[in-house]
N, C-alpha and C. Protein backbone atom coordinates (compact mmCIF):
# COMPACT_ATOMS: atom_id res chain seq x y z
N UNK A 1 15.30 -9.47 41.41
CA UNK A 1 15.45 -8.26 40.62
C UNK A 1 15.67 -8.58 39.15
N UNK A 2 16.57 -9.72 39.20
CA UNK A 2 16.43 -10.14 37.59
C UNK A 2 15.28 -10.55 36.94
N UNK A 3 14.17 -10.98 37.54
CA UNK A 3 13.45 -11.35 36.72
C UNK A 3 12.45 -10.31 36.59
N UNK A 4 12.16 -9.16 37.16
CA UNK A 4 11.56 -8.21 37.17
C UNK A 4 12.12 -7.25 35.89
N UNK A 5 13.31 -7.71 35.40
CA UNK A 5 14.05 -6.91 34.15
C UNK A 5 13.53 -7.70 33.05
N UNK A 6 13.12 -8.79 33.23
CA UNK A 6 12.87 -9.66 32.28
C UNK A 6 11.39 -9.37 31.85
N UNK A 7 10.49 -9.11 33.25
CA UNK A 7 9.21 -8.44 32.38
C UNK A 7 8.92 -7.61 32.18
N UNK A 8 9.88 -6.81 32.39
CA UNK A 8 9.78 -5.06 31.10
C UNK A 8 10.55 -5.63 30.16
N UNK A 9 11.08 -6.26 29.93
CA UNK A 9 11.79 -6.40 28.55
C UNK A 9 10.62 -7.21 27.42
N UNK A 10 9.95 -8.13 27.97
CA UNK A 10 8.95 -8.39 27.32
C UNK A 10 7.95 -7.52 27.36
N UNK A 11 7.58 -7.04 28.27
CA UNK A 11 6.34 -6.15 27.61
C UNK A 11 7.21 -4.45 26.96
N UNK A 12 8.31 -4.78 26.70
CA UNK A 12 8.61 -3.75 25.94
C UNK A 12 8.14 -4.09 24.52
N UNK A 13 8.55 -5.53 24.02
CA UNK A 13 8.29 -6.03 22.56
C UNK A 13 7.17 -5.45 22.08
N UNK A 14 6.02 -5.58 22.86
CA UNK A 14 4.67 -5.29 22.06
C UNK A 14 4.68 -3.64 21.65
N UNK A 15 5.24 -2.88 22.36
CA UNK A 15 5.31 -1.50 22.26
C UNK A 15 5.93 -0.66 21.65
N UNK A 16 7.06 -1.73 21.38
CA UNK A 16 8.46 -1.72 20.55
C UNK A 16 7.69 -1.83 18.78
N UNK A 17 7.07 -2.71 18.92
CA UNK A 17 6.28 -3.47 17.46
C UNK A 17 5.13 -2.59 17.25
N UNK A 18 4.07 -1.64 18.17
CA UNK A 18 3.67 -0.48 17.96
C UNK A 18 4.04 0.66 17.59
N UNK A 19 5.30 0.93 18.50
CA UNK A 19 5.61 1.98 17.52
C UNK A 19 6.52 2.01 16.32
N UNK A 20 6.75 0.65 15.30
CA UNK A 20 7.61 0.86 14.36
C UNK A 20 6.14 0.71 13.65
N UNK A 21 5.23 0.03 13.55
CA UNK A 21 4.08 -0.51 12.91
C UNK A 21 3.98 1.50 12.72
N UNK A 22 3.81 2.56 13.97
CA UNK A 22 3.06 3.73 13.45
C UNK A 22 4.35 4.29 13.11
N UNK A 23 5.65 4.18 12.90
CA UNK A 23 6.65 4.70 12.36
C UNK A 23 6.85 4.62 10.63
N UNK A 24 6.16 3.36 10.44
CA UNK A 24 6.33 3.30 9.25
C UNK A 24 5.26 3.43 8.19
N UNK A 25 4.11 3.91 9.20
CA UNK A 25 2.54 4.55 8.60
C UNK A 25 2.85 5.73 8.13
N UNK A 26 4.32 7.01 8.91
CA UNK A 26 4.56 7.95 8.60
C UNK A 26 5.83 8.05 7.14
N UNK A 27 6.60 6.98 7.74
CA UNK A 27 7.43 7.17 6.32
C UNK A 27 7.14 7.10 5.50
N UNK A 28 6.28 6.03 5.29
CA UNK A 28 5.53 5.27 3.75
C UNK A 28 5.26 6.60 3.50
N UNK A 29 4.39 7.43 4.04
CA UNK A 29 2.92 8.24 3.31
C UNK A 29 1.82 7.69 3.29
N UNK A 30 1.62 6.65 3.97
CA UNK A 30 0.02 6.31 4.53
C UNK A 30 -0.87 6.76 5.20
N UNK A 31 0.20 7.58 6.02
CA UNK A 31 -0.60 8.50 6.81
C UNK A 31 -0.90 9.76 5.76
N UNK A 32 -0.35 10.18 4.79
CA UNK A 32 -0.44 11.37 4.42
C UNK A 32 -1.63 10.91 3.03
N UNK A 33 -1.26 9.56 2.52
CA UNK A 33 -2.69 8.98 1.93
C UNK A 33 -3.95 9.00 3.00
N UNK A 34 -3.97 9.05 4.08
CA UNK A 34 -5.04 8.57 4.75
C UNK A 34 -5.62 10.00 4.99
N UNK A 35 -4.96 10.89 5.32
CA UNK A 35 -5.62 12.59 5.20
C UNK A 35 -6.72 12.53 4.49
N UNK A 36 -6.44 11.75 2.94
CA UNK A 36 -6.87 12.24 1.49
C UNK A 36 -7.73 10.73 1.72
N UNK A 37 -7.58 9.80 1.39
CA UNK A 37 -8.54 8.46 0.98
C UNK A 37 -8.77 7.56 2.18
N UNK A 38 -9.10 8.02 3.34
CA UNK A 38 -9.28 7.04 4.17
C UNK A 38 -10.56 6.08 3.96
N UNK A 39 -10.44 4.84 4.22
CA UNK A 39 -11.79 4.26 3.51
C UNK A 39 -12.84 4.63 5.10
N UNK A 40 -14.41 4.64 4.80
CA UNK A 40 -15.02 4.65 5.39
C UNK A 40 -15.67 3.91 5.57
N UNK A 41 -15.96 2.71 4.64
CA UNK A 41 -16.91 1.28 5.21
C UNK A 41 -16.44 0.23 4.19
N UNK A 42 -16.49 -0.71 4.30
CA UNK A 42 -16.31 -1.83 3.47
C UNK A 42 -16.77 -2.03 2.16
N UNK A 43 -15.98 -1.87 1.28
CA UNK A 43 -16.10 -1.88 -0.54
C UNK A 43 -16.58 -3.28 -0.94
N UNK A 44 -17.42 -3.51 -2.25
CA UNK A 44 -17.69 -4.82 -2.70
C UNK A 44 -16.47 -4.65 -3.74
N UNK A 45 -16.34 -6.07 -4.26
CA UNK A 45 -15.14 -6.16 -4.91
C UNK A 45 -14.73 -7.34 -4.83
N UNK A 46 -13.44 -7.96 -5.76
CA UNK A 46 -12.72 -9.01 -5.80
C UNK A 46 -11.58 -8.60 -5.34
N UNK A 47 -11.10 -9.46 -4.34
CA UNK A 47 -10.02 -9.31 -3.54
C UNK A 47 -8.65 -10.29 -3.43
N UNK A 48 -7.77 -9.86 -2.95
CA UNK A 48 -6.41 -10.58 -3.27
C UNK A 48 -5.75 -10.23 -1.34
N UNK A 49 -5.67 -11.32 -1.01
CA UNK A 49 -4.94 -11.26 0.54
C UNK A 49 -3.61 -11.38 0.48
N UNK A 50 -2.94 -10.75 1.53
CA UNK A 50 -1.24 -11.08 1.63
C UNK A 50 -0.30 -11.04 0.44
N UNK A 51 -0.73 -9.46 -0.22
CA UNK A 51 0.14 -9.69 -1.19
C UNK A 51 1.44 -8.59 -0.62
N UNK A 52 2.43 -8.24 -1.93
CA UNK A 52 3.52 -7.15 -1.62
C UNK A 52 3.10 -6.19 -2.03
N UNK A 53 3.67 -4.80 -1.77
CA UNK A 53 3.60 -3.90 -2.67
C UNK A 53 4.41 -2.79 -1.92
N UNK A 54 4.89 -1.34 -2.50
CA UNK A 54 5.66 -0.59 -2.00
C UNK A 54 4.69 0.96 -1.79
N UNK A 55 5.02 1.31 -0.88
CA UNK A 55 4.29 3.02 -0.47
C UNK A 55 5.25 3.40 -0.28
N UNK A 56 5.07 4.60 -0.93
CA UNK A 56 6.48 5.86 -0.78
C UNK A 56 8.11 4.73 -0.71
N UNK A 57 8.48 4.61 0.59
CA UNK A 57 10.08 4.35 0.56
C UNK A 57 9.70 2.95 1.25
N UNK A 58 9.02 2.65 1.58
CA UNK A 58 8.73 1.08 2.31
C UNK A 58 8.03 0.29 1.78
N UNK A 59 8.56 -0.88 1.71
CA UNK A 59 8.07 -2.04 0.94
C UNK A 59 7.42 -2.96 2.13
N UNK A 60 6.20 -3.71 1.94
CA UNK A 60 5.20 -4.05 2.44
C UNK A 60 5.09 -5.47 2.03
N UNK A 61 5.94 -6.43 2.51
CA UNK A 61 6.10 -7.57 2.08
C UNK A 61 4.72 -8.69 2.22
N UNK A 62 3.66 -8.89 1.65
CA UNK A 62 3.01 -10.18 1.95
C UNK A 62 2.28 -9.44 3.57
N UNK A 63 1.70 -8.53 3.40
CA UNK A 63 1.18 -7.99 4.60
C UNK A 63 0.02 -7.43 3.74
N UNK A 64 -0.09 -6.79 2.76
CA UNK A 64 -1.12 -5.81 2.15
C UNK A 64 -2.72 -6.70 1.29
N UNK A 65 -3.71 -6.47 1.71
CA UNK A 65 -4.90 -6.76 0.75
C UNK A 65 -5.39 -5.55 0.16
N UNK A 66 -5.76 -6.08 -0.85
CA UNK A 66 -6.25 -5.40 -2.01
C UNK A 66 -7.92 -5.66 -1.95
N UNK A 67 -8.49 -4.60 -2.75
CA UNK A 67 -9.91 -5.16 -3.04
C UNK A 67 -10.18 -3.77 -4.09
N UNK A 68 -10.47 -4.61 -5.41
CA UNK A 68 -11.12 -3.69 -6.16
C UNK A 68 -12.17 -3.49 -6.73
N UNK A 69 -12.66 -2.36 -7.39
CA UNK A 69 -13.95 -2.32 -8.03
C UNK A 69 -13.79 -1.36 -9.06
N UNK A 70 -15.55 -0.80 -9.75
CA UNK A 70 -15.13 0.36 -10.82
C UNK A 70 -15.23 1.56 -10.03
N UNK A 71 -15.24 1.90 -8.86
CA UNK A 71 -14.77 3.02 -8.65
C UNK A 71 -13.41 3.20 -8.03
N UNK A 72 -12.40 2.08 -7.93
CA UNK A 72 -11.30 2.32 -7.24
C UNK A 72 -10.88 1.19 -6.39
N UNK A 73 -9.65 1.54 -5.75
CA UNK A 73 -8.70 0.50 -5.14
C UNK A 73 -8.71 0.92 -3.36
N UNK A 74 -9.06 -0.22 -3.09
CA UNK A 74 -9.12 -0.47 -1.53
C UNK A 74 -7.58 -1.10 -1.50
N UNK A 75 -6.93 -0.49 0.16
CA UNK A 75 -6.04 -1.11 0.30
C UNK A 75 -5.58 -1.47 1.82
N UNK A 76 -5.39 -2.55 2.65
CA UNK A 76 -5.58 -2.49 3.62
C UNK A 76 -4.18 -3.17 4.41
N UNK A 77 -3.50 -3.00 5.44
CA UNK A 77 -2.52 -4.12 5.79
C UNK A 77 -2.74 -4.78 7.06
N UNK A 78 -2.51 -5.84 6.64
CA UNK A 78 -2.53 -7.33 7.95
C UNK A 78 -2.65 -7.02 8.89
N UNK A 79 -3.50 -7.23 10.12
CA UNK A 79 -3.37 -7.08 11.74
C UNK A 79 -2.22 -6.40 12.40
N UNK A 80 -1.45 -7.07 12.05
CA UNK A 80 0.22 -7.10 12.90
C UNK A 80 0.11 -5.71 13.02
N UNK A 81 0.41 -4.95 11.69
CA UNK A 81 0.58 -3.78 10.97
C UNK A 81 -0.37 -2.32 11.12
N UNK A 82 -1.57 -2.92 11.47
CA UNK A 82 -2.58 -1.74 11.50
C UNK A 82 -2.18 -0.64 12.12
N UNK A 83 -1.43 -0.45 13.53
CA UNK A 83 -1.53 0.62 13.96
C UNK A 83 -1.04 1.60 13.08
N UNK A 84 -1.64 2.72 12.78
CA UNK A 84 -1.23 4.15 12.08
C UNK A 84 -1.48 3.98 10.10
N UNK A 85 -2.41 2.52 10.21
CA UNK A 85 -2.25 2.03 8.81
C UNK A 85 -4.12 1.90 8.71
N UNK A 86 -4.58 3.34 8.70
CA UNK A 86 -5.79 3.28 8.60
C UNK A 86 -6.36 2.31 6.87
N UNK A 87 -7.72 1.90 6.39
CA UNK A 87 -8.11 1.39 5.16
C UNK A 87 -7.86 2.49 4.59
N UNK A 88 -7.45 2.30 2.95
CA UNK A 88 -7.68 3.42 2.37
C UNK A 88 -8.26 2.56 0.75
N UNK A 89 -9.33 4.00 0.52
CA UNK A 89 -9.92 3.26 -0.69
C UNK A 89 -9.71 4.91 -1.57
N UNK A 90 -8.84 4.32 -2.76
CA UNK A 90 -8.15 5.41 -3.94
C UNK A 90 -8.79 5.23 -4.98
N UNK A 91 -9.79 6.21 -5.13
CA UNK A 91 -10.77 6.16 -6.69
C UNK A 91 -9.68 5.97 -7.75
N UNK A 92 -10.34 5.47 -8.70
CA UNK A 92 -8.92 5.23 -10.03
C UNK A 92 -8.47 6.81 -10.80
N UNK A 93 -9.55 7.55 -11.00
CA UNK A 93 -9.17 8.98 -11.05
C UNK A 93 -7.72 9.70 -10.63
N UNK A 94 -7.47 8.89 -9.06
CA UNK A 94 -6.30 9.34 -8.62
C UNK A 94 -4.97 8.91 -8.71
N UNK A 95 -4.58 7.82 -9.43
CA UNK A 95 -3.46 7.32 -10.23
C UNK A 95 -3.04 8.09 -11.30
N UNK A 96 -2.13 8.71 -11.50
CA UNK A 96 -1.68 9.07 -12.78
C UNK A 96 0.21 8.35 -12.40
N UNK A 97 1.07 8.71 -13.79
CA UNK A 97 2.37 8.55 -14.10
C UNK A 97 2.08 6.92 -14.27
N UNK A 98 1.25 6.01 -14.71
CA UNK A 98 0.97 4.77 -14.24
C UNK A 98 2.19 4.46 -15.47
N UNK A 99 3.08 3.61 -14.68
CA UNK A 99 3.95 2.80 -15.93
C UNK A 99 4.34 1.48 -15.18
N UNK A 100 4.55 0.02 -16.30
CA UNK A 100 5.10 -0.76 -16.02
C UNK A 100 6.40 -0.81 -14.84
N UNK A 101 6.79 -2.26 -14.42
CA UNK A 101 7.85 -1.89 -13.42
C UNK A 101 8.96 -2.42 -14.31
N UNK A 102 10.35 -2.34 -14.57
CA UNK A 102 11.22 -1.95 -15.06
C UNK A 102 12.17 -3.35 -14.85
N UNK A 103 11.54 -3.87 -14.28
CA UNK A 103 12.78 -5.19 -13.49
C UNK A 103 11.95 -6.52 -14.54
N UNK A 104 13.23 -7.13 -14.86
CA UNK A 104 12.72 -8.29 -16.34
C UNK A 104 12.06 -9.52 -15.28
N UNK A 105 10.52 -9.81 -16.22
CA UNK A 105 9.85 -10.66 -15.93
C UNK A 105 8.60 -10.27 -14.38
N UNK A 106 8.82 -8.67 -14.69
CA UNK A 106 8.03 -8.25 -13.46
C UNK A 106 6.55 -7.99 -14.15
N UNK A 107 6.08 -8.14 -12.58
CA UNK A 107 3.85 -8.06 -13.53
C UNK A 107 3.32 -6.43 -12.88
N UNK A 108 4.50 -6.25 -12.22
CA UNK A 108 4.23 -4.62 -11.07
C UNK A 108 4.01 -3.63 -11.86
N UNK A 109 3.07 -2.81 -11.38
CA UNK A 109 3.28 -1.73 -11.89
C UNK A 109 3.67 -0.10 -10.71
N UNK A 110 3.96 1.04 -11.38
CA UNK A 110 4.35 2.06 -10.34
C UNK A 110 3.54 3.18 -10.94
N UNK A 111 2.91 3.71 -9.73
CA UNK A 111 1.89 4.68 -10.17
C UNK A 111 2.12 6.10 -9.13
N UNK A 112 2.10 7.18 -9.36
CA UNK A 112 1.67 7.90 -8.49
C UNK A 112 0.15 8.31 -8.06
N UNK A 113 0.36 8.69 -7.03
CA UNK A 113 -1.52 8.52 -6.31
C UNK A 113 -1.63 10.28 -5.88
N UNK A 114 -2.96 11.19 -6.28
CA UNK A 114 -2.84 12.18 -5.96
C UNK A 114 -2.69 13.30 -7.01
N UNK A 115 -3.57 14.73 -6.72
CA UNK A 115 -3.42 15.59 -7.33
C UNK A 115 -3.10 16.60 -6.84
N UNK A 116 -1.95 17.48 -6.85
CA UNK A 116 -1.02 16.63 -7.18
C UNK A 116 -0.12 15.44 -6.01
N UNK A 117 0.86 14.96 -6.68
CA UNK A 117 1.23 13.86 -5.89
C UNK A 117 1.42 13.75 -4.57
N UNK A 118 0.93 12.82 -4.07
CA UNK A 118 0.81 12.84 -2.82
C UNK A 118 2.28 11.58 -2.05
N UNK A 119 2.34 10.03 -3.08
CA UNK A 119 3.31 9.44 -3.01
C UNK A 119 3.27 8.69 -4.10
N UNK A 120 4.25 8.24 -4.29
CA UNK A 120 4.64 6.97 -5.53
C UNK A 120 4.41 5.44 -4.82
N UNK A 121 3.63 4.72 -5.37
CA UNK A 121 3.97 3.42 -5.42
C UNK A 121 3.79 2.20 -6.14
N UNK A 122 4.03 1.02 -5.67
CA UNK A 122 4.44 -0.14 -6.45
C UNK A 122 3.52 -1.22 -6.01
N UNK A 123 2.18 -1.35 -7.51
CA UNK A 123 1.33 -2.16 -6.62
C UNK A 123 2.05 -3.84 -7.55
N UNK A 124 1.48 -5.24 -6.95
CA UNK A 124 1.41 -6.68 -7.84
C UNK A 124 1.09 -6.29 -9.15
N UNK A 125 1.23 -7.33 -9.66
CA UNK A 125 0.29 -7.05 -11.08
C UNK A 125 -1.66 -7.62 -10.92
N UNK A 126 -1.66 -8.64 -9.82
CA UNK A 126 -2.70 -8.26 -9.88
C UNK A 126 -3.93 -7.11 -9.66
N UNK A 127 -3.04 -5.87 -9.25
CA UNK A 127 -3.44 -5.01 -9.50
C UNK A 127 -3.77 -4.10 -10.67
N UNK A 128 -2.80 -4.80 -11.56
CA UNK A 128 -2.22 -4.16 -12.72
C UNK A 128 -3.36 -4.65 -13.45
N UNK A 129 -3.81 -5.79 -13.34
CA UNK A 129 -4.19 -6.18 -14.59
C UNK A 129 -5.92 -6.24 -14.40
N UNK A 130 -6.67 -5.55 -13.20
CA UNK A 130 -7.73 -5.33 -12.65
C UNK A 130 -8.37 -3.67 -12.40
N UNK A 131 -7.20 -3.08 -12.65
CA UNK A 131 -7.53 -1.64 -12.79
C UNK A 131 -8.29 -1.09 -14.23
N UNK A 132 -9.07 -0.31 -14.33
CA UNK A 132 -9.69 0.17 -16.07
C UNK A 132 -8.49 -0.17 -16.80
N UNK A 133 -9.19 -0.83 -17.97
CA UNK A 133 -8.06 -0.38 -19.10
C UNK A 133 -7.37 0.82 -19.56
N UNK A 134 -8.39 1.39 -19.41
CA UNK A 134 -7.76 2.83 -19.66
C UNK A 134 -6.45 3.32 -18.91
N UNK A 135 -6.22 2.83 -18.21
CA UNK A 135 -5.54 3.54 -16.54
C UNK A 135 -3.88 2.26 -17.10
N UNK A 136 -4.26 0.92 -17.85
CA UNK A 136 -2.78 0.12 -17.53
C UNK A 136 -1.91 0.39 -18.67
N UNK A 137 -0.50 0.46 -18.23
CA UNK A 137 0.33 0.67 -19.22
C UNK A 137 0.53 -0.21 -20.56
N UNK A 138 0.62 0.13 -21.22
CA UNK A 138 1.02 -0.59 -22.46
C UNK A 138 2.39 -1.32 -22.38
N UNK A 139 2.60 -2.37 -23.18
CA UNK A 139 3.98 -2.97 -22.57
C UNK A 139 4.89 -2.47 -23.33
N UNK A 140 4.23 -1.18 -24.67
CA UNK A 140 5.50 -0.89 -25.50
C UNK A 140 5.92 0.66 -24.81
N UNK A 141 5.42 1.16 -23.70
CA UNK A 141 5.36 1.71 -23.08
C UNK A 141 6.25 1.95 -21.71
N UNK A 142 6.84 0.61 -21.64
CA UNK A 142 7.25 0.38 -20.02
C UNK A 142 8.64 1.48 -19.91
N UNK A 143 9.14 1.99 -20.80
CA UNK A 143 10.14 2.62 -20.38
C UNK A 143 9.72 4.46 -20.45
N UNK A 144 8.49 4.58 -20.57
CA UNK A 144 8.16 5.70 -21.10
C UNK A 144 8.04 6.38 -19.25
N UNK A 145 8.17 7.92 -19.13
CA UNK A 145 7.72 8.25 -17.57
C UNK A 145 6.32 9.03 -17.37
N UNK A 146 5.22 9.23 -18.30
CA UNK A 146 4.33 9.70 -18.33
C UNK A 146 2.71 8.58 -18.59
């Protein structure tokens, strides 16, 4: 009988790790990005694997790829993670509030996504520094909220 407890307890893990993976598709606002920008096929672009970045209230440690182009930002997270974490590709149009990140010696920037907002977040700087010019903050700028 004990060991019969032992293999529901393991095959609880995987299910356990499913549903925080789609628990935290809902907190972020990924899901509520994915309503609006779900990607539909694979973008050309220069890309960046396993980086960080933050959606809505959850931070996304070294799980997230990037891939950009001139019409916008692909964003995708690691295997582990997928469930409830559809692709999403965000034309640059849909960034506004774009300002530097606030913490000394940071390359981040924080943007809201959406018209109107849909969530706030916190991409690398190599995002920062691959988006239109038009769209990146100025550094005399970083304390400004518009």
């Amino acid at each position: 009988m004990n060991n019969l407890g032992s293999v529901h307890f393991v095959a609880l893990i995987p299910a356990m790790w499913l549903f925080l993976s789609w628990l935290l598709s809902r907190l972020s606002g990924w899901a509520r990005l994915a309503e609006h920008y779900r990607a539909t096929g694979h973008a050309a672009g220069e890309s960046a694997w396993m980086r960080t970045g933050r959606i809505g209230v959850v931070q996304y440690h070294s799980c997230l790829c990037f891939r950009v182009n001139d019409d916008g930002l692909r964003i995708t997270v690691a295997f582990p993670l997928r469930l409830g974490h559809p692709p999403l590709f965000i034309p640059w149009d849909q960034f506004h509030h774009i300002r530097e990140d606030e913490m000394m010696f940071s390359q981040k920037v924080k943007m809201s996504v959406g018209h109107p907002t849909l969530v706030r977040v916190t991409m690398p700087g190599w995002v920062r520094y691959r988006m239109p010019m038009q769209l990146r903050p100025s550094s005399h700028a970083a304390g400004s909220t518009g």
